[in-house]
C-alpha atoms as a PDB file:
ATOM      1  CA  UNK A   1      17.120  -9.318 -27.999  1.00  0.00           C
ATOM      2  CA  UNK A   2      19.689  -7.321 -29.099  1.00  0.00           C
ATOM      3  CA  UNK A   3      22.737  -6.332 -26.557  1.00  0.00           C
ATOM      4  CA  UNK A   4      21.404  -2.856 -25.742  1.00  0.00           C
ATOM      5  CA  UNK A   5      18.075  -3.397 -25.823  1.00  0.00           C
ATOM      6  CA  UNK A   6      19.088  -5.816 -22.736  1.00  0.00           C
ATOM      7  CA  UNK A   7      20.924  -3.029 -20.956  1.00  0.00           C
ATOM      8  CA  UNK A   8      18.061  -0.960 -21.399  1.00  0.00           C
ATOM      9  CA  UNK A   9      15.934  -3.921 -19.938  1.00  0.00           C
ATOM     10  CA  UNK A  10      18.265  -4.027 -17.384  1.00  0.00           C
ATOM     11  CA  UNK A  11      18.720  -0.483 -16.313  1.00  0.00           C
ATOM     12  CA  UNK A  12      15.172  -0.231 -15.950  1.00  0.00           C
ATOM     13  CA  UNK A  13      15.107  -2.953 -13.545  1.00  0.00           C
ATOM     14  CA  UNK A  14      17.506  -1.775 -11.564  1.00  0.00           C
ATOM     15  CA  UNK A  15      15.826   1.567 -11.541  1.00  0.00           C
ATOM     16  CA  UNK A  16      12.467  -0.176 -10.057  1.00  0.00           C
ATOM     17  CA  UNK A  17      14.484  -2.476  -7.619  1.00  0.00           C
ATOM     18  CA  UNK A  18      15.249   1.295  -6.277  1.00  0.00           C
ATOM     19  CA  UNK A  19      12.122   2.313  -6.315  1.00  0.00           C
ATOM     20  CA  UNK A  20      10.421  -0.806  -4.643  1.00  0.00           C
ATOM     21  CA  UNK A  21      13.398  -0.962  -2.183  1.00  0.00           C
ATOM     22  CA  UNK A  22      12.871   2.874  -1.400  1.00  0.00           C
ATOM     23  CA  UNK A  23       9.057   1.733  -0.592  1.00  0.00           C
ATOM     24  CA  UNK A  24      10.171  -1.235   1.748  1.00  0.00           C
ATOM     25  CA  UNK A  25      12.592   0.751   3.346  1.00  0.00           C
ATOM     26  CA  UNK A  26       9.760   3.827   4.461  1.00  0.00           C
ATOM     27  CA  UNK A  27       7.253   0.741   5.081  1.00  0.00           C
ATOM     28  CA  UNK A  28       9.617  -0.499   7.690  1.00  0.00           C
ATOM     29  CA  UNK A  29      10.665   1.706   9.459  1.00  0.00           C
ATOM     30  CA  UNK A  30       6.791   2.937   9.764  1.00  0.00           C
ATOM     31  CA  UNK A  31       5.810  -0.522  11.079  1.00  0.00           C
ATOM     32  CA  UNK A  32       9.629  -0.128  13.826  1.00  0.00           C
ATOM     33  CA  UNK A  33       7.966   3.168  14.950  1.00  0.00           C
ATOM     34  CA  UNK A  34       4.160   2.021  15.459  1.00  0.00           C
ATOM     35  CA  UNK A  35       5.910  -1.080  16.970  1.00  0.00           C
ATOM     36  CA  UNK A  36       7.665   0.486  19.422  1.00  0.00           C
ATOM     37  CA  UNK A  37       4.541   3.146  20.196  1.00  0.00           C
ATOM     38  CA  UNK A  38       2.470  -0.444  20.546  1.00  0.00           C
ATOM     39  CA  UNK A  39       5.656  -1.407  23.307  1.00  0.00           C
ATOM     40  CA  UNK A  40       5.959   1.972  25.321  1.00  0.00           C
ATOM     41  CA  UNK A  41       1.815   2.043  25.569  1.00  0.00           C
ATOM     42  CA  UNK A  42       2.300  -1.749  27.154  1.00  0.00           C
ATOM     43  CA  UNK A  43       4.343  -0.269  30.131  1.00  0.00           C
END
């Protein structure tokens, strides 16, 4: 593999480590809120 076809490999991984990252991120904090809904409905 030639030297910029491995940049190109490796911009494009970085690019979908941002785009699974950007997924986790909105997945957690979805799960934080229904988590604490689940905690104020205990009390």
């Amino acid at each position: 593999m030639s030297l910029e076809d491995s940049l190109k490999s490796f911009e494009k991984s970085v690019e979908l480590y941002n785009v699974c990252k950007k997924s986790l991120d909105e997945a957690e904090k979805k799960i934080k809120i229904l988590s604490d809904n689940l905690k104020e409905e205990d009390f």
